[in-house]
Protein backbone atom coordinates (compact mmCIF):
# COMPACT_ATOMS: atom_id res chain seq x y z
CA UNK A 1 19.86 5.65 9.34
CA UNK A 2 16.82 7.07 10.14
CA UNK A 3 13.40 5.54 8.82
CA UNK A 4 10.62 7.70 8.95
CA UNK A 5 6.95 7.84 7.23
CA UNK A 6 5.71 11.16 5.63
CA UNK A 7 1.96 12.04 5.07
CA UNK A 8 1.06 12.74 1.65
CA UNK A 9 4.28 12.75 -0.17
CA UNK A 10 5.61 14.87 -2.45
CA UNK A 11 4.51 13.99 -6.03
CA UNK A 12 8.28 14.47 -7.22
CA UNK A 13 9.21 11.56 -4.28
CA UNK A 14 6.28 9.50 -5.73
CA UNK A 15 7.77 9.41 -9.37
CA UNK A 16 11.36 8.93 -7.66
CA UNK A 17 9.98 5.69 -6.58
CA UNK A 18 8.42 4.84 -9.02
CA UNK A 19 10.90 4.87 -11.71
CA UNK A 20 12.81 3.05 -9.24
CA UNK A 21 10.31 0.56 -8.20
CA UNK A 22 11.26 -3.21 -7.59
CA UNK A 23 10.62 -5.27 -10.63
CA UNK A 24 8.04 -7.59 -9.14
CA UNK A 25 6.13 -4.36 -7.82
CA UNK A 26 6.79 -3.19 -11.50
CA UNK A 27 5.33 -6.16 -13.49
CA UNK A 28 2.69 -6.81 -10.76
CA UNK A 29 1.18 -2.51 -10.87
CA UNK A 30 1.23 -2.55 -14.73
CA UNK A 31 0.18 -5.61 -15.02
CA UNK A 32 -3.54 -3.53 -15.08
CA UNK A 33 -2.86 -0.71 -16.39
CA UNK A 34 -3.58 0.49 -19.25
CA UNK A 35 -0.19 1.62 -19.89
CA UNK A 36 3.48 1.40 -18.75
CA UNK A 37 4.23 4.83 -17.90
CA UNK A 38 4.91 5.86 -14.56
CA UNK A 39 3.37 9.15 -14.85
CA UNK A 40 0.25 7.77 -14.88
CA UNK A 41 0.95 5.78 -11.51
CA UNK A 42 1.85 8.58 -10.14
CA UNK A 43 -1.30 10.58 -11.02
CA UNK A 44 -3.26 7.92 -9.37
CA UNK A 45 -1.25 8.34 -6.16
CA UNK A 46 -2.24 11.75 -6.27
CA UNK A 47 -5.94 10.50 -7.11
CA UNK A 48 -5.97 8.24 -4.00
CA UNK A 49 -5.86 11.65 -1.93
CA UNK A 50 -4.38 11.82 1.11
CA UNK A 51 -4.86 8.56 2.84
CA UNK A 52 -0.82 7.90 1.65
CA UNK A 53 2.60 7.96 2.71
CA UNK A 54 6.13 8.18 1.31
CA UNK A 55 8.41 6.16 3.58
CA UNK A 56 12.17 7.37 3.41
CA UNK A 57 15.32 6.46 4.70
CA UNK A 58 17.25 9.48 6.01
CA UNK A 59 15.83 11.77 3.25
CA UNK A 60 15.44 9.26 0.28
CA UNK A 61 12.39 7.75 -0.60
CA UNK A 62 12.12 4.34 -0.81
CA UNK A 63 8.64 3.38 -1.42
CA UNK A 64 4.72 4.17 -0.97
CA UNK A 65 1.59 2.86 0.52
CA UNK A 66 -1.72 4.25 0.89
CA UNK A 67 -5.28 3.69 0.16
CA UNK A 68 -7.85 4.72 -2.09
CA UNK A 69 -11.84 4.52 -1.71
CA UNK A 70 -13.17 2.51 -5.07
CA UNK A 71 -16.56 3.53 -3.98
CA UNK A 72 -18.27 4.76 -1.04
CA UNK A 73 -17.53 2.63 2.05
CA UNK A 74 -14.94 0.03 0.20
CA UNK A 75 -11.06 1.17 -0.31
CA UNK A 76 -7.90 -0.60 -1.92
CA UNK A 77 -4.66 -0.69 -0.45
CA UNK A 78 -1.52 -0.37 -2.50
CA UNK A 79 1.89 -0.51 -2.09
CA UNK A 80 5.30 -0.22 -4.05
CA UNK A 81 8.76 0.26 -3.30
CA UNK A 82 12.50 0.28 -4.53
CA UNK A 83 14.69 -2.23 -3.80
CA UNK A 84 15.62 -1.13 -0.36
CA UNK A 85 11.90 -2.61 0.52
CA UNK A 86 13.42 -4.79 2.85
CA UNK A 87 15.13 -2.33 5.12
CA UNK A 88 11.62 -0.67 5.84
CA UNK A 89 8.99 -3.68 5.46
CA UNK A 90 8.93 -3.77 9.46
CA UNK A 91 8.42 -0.01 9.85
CA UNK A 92 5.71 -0.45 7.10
CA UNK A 93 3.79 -3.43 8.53
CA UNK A 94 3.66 -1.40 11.99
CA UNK A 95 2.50 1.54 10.18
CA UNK A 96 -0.26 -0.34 8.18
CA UNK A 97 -1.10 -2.35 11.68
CA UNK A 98 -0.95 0.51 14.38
CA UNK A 99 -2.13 2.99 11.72
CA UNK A 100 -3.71 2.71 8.39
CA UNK A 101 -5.93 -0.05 9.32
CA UNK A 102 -7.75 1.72 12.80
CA UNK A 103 -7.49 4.78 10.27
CA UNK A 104 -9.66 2.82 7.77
CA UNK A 105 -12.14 1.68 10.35
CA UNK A 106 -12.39 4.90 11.80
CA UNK A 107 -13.20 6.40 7.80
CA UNK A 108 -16.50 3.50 7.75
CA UNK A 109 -14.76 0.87 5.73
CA UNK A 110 -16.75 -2.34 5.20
CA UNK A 111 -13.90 -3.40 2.92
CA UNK A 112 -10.43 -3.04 1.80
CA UNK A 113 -8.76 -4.70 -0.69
CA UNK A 114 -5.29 -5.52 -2.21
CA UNK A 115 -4.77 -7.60 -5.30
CA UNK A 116 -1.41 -8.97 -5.52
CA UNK A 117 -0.24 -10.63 -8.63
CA UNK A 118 -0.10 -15.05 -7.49
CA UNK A 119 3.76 -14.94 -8.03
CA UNK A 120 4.21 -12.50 -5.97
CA UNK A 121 5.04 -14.84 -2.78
CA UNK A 122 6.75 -12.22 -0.49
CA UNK A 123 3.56 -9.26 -1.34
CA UNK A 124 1.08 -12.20 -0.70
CA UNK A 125 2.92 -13.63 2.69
CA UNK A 126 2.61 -9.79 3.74
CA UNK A 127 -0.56 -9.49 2.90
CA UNK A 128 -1.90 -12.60 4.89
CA UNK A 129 0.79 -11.19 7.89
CA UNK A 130 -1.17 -8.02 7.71
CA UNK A 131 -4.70 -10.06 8.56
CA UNK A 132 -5.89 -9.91 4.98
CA UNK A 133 -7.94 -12.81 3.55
CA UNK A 134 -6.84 -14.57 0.54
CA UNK A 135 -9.73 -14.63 -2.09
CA UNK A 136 -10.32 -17.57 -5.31
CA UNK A 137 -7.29 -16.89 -7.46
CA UNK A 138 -8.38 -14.46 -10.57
CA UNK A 139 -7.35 -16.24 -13.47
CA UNK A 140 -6.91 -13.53 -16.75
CA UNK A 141 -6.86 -10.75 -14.93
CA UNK A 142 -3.47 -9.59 -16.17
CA UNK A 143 -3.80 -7.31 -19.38
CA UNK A 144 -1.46 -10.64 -20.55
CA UNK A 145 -3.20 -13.27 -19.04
CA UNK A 146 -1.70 -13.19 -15.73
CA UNK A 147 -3.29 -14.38 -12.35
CA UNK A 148 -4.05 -12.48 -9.59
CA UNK A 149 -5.14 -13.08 -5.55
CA UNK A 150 -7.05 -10.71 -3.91
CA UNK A 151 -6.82 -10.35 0.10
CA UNK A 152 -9.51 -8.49 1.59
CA UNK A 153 -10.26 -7.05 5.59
CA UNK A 154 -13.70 -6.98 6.07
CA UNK A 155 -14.89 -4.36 8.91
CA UNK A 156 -14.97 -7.18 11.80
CA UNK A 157 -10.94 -7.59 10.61
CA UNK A 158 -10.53 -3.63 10.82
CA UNK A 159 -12.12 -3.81 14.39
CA UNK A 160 -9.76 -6.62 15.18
CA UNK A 161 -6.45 -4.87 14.50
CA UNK A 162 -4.53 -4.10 16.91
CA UNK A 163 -4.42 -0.22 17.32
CA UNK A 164 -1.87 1.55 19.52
CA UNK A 165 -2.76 5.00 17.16
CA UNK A 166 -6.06 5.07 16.70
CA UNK A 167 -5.96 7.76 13.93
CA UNK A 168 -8.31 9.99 11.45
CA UNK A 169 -8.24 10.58 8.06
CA UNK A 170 -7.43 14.35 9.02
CA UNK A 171 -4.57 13.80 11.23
CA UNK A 172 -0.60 14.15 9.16
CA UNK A 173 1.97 13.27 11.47
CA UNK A 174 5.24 11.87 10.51
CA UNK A 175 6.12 8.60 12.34
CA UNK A 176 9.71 7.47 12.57
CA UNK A 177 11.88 4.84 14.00
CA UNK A 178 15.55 4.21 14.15
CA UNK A 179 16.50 1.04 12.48
């Protein structure tokens, strides 16, 4: 079947996912937040703006990654999916490679950043597969005490991606790929 990436997603998709999410994804997003409840995650999706993408298989969403600026010149990444993570991680990490990351550099990022909760072994080996830097563990930074890693691409690492798109913030296309 059919994977394909769609621009600015639906918000109904968003929530799909979200209620669906993996339970590592789950425990590592609400981790800090203030609360539990999805709608709330997916309001900030919608807050990020447009810089996001639903990725689908066939019609079904299966997760969502995108980027949001914190303040002016620095952005964090995020990313969350169902269970079916697996069957589109490849399709992802060339989208976030070929994509988001000359798409970043092109929008004057100094920084981006992802925090991914320290047990979170397969979001942190992604992370560091993606070029991200691993930062000092942040101890307490869990609502409940849990520690956190933040990797970070600093502008010289967004220059050094590879880019075979070299895209705007502007441009919605839908990228796909048969798997």
């Amino acid at each position: 079947m059919k994977t394909r990436l769609l621009p600015a997603p639906p918000l109904e998709d968003v929530h799909w996912v979200a209620l669906r999410m993996r339970d590592r994804d789950r425990e590592e997003i609400f981790a800090t937040q203030w609360t539990d409840d999805v709608v709330e995650l997916v309001e900030a999706v919608r807050a990020s703006g447009t810089f996001r993408w639903g990725v689908y298989i066939g019609s079904r969403p299966v997760a969502m990654i995108g980027a949001a600026p914190r303040w002016p010149r620095v952005w964090n990444a995020w990313a969350f999916g169902t269970d079916e993570w697996p069957r589109v991680v490849k399709t992802v990490t060339r989208h976030v490679r070929d994509f988001m990351i000359p798409g970043l550099h092109n929008a004057g990022a100094i920084r981006v950043d992802a925090t991914a909760l320290e047990s979170h072994t397969d979001a942190r080996r992604w992370l560091t597969a993606l070029g991200a830097t691993p930062g000092m563990p942040l101890a307490n930074h869990g609502k409940d005490g849990q520690t956190f890693v933040t990797y970070s691409w600093l502008r010289q690492d967004l220059l050094a991606a590879p880019a075979t798109a070299v895209p705007t913030l502007e441009l919605n296309r839908v990228r796909t790929r048969n798997e």
